[in-house]
C-alpha atoms as a PDB file:
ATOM      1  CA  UNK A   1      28.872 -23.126 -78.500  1.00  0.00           C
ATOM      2  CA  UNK A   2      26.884 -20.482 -76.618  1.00  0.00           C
ATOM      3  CA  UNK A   3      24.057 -21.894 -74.015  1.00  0.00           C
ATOM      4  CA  UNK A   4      20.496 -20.340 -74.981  1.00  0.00           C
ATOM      5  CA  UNK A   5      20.394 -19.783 -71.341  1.00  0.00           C
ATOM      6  CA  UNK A   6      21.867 -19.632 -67.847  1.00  0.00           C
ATOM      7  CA  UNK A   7      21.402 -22.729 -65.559  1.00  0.00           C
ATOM      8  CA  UNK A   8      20.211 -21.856 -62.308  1.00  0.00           C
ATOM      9  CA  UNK A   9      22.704 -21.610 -59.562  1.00  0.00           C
ATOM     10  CA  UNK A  10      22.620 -24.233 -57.164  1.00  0.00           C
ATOM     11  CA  UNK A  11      23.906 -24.087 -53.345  1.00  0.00           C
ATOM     12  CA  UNK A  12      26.274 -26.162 -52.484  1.00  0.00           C
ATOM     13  CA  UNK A  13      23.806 -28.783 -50.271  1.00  0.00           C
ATOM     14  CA  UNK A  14      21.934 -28.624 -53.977  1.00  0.00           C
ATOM     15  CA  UNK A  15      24.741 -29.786 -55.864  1.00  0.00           C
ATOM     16  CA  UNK A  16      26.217 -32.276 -53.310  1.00  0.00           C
ATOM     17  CA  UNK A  17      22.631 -34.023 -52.890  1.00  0.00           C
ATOM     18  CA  UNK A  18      22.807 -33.739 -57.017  1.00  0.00           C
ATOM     19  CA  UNK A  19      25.866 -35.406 -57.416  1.00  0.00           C
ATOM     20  CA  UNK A  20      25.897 -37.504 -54.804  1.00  0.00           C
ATOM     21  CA  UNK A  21      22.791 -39.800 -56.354  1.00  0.00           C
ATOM     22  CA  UNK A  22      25.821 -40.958 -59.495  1.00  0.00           C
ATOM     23  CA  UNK A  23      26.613 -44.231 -59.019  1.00  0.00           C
ATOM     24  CA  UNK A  24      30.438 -45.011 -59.644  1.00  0.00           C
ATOM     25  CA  UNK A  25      31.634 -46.807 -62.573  1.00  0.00           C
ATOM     26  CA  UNK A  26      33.402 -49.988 -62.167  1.00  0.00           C
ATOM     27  CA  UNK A  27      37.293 -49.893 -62.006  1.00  0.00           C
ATOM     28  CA  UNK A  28      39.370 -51.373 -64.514  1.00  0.00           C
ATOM     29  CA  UNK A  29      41.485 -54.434 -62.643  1.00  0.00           C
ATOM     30  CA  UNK A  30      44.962 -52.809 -61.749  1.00  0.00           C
ATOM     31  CA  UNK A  31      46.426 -56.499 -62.522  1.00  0.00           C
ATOM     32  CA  UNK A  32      44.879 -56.103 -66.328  1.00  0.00           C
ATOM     33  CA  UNK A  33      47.389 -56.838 -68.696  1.00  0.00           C
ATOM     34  CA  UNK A  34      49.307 -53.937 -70.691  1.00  0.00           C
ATOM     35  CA  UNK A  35      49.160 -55.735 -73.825  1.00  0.00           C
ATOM     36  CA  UNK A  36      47.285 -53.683 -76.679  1.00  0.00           C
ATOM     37  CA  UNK A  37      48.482 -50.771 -74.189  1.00  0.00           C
ATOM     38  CA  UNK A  38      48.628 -48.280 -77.666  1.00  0.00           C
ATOM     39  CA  UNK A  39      44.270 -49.001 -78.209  1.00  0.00           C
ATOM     40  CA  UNK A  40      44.044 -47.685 -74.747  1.00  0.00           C
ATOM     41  CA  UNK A  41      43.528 -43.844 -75.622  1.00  0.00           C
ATOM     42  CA  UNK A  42      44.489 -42.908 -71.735  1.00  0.00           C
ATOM     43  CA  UNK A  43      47.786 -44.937 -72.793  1.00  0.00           C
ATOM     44  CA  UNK A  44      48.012 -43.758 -76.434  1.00  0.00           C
ATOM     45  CA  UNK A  45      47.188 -39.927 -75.740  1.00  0.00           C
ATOM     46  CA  UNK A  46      49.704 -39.648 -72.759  1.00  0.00           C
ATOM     47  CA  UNK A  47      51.933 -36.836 -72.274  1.00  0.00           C
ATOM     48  CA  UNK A  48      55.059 -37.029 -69.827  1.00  0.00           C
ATOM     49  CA  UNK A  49      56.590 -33.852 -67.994  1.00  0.00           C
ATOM     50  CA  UNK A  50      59.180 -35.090 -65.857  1.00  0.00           C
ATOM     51  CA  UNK A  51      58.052 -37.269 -63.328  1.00  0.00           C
ATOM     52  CA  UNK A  52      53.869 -36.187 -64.154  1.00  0.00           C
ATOM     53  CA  UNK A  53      51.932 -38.103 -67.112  1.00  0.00           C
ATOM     54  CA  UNK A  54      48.884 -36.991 -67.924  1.00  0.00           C
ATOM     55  CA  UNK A  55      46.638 -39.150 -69.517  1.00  0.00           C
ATOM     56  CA  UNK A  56      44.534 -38.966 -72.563  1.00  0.00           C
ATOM     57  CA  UNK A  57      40.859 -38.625 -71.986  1.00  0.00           C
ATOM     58  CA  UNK A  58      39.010 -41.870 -71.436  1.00  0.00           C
ATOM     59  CA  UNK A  59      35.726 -42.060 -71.632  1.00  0.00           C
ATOM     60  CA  UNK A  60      35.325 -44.970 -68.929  1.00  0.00           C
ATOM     61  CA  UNK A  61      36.964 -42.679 -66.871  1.00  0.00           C
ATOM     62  CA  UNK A  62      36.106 -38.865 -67.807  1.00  0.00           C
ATOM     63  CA  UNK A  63      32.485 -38.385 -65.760  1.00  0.00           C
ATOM     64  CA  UNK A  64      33.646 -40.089 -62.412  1.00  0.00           C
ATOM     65  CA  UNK A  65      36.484 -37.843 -62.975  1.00  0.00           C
ATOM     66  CA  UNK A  66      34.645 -34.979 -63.577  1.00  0.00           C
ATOM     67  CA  UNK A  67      31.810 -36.108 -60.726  1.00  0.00           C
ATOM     68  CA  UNK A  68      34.691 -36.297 -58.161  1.00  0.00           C
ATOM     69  CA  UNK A  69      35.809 -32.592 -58.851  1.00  0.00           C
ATOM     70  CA  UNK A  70      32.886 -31.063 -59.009  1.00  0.00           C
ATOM     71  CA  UNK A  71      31.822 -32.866 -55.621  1.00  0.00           C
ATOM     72  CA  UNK A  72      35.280 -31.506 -54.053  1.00  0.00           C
ATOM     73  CA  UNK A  73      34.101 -27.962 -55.097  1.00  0.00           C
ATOM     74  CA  UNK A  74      31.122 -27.930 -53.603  1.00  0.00           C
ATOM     75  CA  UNK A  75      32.482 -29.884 -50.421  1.00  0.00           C
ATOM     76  CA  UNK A  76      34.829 -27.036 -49.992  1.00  0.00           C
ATOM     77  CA  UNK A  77      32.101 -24.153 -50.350  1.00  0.00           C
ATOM     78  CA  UNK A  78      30.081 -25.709 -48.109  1.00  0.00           C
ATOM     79  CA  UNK A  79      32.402 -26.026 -45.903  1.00  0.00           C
ATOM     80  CA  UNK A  80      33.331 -22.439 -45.823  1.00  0.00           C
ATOM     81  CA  UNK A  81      29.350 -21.492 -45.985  1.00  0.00           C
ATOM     82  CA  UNK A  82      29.085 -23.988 -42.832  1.00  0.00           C
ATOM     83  CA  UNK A  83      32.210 -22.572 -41.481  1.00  0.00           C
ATOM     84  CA  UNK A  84      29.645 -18.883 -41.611  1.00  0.00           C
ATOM     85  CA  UNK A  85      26.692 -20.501 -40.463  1.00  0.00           C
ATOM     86  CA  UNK A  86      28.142 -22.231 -37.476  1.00  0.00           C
ATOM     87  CA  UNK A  87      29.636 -19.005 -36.104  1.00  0.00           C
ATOM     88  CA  UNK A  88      26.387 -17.253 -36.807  1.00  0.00           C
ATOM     89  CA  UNK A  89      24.956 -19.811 -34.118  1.00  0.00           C
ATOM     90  CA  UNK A  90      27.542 -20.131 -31.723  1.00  0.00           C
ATOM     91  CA  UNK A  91      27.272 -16.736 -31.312  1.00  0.00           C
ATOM     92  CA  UNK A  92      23.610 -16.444 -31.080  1.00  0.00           C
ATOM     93  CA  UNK A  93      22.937 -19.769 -28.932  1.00  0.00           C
ATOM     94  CA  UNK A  94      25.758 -18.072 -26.368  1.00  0.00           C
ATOM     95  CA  UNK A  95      24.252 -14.469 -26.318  1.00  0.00           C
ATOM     96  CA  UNK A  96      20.824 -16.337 -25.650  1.00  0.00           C
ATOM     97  CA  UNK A  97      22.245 -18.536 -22.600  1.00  0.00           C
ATOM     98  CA  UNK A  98      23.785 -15.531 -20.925  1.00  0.00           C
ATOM     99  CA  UNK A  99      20.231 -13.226 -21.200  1.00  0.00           C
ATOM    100  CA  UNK A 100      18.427 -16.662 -20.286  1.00  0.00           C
ATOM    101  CA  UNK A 101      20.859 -17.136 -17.358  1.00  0.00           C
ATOM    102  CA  UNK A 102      20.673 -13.662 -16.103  1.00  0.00           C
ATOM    103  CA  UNK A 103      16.888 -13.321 -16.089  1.00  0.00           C
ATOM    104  CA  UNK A 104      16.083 -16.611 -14.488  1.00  0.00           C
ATOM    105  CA  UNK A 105      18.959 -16.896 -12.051  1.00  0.00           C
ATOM    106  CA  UNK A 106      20.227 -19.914 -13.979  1.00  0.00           C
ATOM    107  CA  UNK A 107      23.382 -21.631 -14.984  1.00  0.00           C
ATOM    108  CA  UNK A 108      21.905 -23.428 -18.241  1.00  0.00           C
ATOM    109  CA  UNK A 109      24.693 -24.445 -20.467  1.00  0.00           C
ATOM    110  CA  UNK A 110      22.708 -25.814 -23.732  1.00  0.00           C
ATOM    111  CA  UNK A 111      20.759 -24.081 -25.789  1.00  0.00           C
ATOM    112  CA  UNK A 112      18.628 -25.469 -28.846  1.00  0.00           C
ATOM    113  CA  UNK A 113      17.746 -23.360 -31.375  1.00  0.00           C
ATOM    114  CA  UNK A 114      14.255 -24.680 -33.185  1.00  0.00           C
ATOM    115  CA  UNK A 115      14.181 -24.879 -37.097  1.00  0.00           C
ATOM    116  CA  UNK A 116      11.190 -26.498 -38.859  1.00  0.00           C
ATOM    117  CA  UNK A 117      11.460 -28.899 -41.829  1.00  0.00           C
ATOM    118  CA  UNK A 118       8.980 -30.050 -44.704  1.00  0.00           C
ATOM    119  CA  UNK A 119       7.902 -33.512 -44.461  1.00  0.00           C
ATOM    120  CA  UNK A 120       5.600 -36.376 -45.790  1.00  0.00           C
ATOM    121  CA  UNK A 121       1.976 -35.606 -44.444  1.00  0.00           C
ATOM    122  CA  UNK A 122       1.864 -39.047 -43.279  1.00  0.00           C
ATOM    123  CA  UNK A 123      -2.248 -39.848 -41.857  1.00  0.00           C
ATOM    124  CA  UNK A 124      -2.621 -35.895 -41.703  1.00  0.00           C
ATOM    125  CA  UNK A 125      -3.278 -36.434 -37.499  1.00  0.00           C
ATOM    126  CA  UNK A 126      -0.307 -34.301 -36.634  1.00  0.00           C
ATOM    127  CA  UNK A 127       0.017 -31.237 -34.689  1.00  0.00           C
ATOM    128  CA  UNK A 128       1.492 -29.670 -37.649  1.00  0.00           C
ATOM    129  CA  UNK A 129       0.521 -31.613 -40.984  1.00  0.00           C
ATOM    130  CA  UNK A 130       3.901 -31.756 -43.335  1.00  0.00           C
ATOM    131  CA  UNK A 131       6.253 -30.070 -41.016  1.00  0.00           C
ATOM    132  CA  UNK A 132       8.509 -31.254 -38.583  1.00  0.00           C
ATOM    133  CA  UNK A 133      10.469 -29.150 -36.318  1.00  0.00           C
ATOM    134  CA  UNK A 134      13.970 -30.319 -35.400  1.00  0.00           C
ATOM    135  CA  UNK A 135      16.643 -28.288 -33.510  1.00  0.00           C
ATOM    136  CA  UNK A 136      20.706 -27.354 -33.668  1.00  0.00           C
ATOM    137  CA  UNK A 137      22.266 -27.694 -30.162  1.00  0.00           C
ATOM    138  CA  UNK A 138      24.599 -24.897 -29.219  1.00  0.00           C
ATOM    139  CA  UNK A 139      26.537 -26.595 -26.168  1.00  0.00           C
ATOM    140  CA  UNK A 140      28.653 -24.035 -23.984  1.00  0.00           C
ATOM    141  CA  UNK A 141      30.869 -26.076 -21.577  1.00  0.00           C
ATOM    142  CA  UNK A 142      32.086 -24.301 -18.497  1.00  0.00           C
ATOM    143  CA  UNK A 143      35.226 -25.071 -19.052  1.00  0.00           C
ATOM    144  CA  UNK A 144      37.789 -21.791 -19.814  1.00  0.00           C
ATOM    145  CA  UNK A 145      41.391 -21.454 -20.540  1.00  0.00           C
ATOM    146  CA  UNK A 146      43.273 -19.749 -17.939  1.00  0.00           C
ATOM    147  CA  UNK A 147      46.558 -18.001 -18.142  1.00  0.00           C
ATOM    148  CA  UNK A 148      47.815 -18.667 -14.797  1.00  0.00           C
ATOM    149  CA  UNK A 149      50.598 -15.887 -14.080  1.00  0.00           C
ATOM    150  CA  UNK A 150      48.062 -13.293 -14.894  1.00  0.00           C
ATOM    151  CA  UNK A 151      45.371 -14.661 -12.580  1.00  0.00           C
ATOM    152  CA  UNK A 152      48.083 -15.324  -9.940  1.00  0.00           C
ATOM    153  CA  UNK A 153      49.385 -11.702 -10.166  1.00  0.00           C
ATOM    154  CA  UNK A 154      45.636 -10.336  -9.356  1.00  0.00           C
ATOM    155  CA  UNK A 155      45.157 -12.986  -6.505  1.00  0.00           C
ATOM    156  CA  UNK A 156      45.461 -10.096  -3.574  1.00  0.00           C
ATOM    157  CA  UNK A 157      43.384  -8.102  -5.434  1.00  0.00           C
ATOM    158  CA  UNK A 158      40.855 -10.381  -5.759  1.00  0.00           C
ATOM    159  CA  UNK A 159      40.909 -11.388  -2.256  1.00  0.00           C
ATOM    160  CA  UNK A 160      40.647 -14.755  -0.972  1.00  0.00           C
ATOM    161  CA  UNK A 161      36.635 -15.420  -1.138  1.00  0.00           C
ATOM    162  CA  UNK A 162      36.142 -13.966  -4.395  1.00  0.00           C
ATOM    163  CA  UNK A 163      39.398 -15.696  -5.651  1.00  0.00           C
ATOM    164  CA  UNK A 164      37.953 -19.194  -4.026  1.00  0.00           C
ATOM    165  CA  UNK A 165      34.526 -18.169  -5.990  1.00  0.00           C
ATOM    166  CA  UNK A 166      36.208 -17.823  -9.032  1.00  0.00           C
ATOM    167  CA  UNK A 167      38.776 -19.901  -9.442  1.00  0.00           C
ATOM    168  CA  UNK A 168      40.340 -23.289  -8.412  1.00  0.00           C
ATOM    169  CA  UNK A 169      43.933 -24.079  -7.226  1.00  0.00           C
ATOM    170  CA  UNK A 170      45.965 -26.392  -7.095  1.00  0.00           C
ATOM    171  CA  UNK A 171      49.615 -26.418  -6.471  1.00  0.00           C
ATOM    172  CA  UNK A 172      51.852 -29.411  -5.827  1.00  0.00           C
ATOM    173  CA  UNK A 173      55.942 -29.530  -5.678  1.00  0.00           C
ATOM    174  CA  UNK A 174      57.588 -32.279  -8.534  1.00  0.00           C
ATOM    175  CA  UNK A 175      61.472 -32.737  -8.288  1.00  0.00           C
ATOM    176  CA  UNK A 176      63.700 -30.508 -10.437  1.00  0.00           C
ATOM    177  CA  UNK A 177      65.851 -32.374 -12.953  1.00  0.00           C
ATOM    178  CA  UNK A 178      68.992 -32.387 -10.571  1.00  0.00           C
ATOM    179  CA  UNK A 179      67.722 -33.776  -7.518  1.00  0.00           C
ATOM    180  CA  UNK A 180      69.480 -36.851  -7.302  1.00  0.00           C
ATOM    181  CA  UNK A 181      72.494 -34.812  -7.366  1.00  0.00           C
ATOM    182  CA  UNK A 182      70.523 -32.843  -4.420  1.00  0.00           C
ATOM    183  CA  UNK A 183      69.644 -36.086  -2.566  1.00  0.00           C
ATOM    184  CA  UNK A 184      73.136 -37.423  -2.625  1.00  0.00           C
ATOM    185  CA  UNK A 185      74.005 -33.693  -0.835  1.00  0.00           C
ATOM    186  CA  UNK A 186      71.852 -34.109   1.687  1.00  0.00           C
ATOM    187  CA  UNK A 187      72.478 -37.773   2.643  1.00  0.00           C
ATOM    188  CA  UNK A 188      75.739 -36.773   3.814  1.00  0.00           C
ATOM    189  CA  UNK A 189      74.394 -33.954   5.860  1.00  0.00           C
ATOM    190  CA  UNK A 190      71.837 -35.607   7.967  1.00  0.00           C
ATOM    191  CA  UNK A 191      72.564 -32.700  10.465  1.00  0.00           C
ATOM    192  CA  UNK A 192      71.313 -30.226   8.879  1.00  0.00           C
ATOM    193  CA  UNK A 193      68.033 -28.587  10.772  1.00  0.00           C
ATOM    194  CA  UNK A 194      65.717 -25.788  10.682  1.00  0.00           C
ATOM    195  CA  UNK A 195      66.223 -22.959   8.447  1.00  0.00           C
ATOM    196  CA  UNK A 196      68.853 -24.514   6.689  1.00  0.00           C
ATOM    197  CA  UNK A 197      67.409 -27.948   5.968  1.00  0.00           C
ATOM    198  CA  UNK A 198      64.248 -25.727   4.362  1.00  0.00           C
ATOM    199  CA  UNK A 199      66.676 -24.041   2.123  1.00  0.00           C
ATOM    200  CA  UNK A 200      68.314 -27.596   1.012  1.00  0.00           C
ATOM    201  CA  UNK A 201      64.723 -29.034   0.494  1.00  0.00           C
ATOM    202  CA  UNK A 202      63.476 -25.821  -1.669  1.00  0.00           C
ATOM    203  CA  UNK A 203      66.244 -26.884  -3.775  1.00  0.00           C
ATOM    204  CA  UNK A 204      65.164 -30.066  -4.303  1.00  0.00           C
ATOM    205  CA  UNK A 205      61.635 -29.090  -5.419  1.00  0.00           C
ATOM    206  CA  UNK A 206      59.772 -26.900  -8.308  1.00  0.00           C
ATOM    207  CA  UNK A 207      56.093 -25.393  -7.194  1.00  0.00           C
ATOM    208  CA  UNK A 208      53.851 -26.107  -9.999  1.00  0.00           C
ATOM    209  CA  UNK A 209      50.418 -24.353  -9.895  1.00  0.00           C
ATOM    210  CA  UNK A 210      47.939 -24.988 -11.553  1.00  0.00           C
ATOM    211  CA  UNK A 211      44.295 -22.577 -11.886  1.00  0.00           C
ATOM    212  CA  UNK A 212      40.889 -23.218 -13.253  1.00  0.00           C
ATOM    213  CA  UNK A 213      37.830 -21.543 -13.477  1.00  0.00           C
ATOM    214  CA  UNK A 214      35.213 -22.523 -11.590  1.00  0.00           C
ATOM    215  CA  UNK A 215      31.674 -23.711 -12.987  1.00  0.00           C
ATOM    216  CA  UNK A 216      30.430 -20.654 -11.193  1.00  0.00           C
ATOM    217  CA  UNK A 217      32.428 -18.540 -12.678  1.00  0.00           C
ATOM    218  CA  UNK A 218      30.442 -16.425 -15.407  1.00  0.00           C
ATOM    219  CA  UNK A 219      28.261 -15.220 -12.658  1.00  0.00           C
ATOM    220  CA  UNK A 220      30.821 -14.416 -10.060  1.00  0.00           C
ATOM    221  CA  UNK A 221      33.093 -12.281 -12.352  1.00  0.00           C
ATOM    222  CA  UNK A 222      30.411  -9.958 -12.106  1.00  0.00           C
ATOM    223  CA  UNK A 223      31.275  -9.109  -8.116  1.00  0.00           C
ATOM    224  CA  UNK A 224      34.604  -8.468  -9.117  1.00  0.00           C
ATOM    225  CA  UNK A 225      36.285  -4.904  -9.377  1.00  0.00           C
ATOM    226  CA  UNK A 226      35.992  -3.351 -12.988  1.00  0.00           C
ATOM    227  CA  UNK A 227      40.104  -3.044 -13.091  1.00  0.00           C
ATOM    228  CA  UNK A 228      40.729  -6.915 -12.603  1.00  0.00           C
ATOM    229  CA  UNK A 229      37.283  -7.742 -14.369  1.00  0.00           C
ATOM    230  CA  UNK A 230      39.072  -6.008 -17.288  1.00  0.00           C
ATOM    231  CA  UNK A 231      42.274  -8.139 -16.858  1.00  0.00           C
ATOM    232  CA  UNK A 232      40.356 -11.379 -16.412  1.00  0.00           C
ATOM    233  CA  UNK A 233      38.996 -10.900 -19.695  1.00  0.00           C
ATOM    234  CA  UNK A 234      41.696 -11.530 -21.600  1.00  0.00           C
ATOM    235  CA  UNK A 235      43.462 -14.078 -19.070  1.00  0.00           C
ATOM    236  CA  UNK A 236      40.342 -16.127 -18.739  1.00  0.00           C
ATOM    237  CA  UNK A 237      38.615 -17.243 -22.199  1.00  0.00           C
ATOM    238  CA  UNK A 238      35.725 -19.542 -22.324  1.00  0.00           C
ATOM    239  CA  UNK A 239      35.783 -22.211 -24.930  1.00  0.00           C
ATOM    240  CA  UNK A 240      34.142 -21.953 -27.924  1.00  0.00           C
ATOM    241  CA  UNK A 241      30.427 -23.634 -27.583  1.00  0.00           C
ATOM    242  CA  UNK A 242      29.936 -26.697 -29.951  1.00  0.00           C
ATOM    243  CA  UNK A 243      26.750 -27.705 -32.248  1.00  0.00           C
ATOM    244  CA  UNK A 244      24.687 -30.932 -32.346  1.00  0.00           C
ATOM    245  CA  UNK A 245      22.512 -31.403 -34.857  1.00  0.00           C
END
């Protein structure tokens, strides 16, 4: 049968605030017993396809079912409309940080973004009788991933204080996989000096190195030259800021 007329289309908050005011039904005890199985119309109604049975249509059953789907769908479109949403204002909240930061000579690294809300008048005293304003959070860390060989390569052209501005190093030696082998070499050549005992102990090491970006960062790229500014771009990605609501 034809409806008169279309229901209005809800948004997914409107349907998951809907739905999510039904109250379950009870569930049947698992441990029931299956005797008078063939009255049960989920029972009686089956039908098997291999290993899947699907069951006949129960009304104790049928609007929880039908509750839970219809909750899924509208769990998984607002998920993708959030999904929208929250890039929208990542995107904005960073764009604002960087014009805030460059006008004020800043380093601010959270950024709320003001909404405003309808709410009970309550005594009517308020500043703003029936609204509320609340704010989303857009939190940019300082923190960046860094491909090191890139950053490594451009090190002389960088120079030492704008590499020391813009990055942070750290290099240690760990043991390669044979040194015991190594060790046992060099144990029985406890003469060994100078040149040659730096050779023997290079094998017995690997250099690891290890680069991050400094908090300062963001502002220093900006001194250096347009060529390796260009290659830092892609070597050196800031993380993607988060929301707080």
């Amino acid at each position: 049968m034809s409806e008169t007329s279309a229901a209005p289309k809800l948004s997914a908050l409107d349907k998951i605030k809907a739905l999510s005011g039904k109250r379950p039904a009870s569930g049947a005890d698992p441990g029931e017993s299956l005797t008078g199985s063939l009255g049960d119309p989920a029972i009686a109604n089956a039908k098997r396809n291999k290993n899947t049975v699907t069951l006949g249509a129960d009304p104790a059953i049928e609007e929880d079912a039908k509750t839970c789907a219809a909750l899924k769908e509208a769990l998984d479109t607002a998920t993708a409309q959030f999904k929208v949403f929250q890039s929208k204002l990542r995107d904005y909240g960073a764009g604002k940080r960087l014009v805030y930061n460059e006008a004020f000579k800043a380093n601010i690294t959270t950024v709320q973004v003001p909404f405003t809300i309808q709410v009970a008048d309550g005594d009517g005293m308020a500043a703003t009788p029936g609204r509320e304003q609340k704010v989303v959070q857009v939190v940019c860390t300082n923190k960046s991933a860094v491909t090191v060989d890139t950053v490594l390569a451009l090190e002389n052209d960088m120079g030492e204080k704008l590499f020391g501005r813009l990055f942070e190093k750290d290099e240690s030696k760990v043991l390669k996989p044979n040194a015991e082998d190594l060790i046992r070499e060099l144990l029985g050549e406890l003469g060994i000096e100078g040149e040659e005992l730096n050779s023997a102990m290079d094998r017995l090491f690997d250099t690891i190195v290890k680069i991050k970006a400094t908090k300062g960062y963001e502002n220093e790229i900006k001194e250096a030259p347009e060529a390796v500014r260009q290659i830092l771009d892609q070597a050196v990605v800031r993380q993607q800021p988060g929301l707080k609501f």
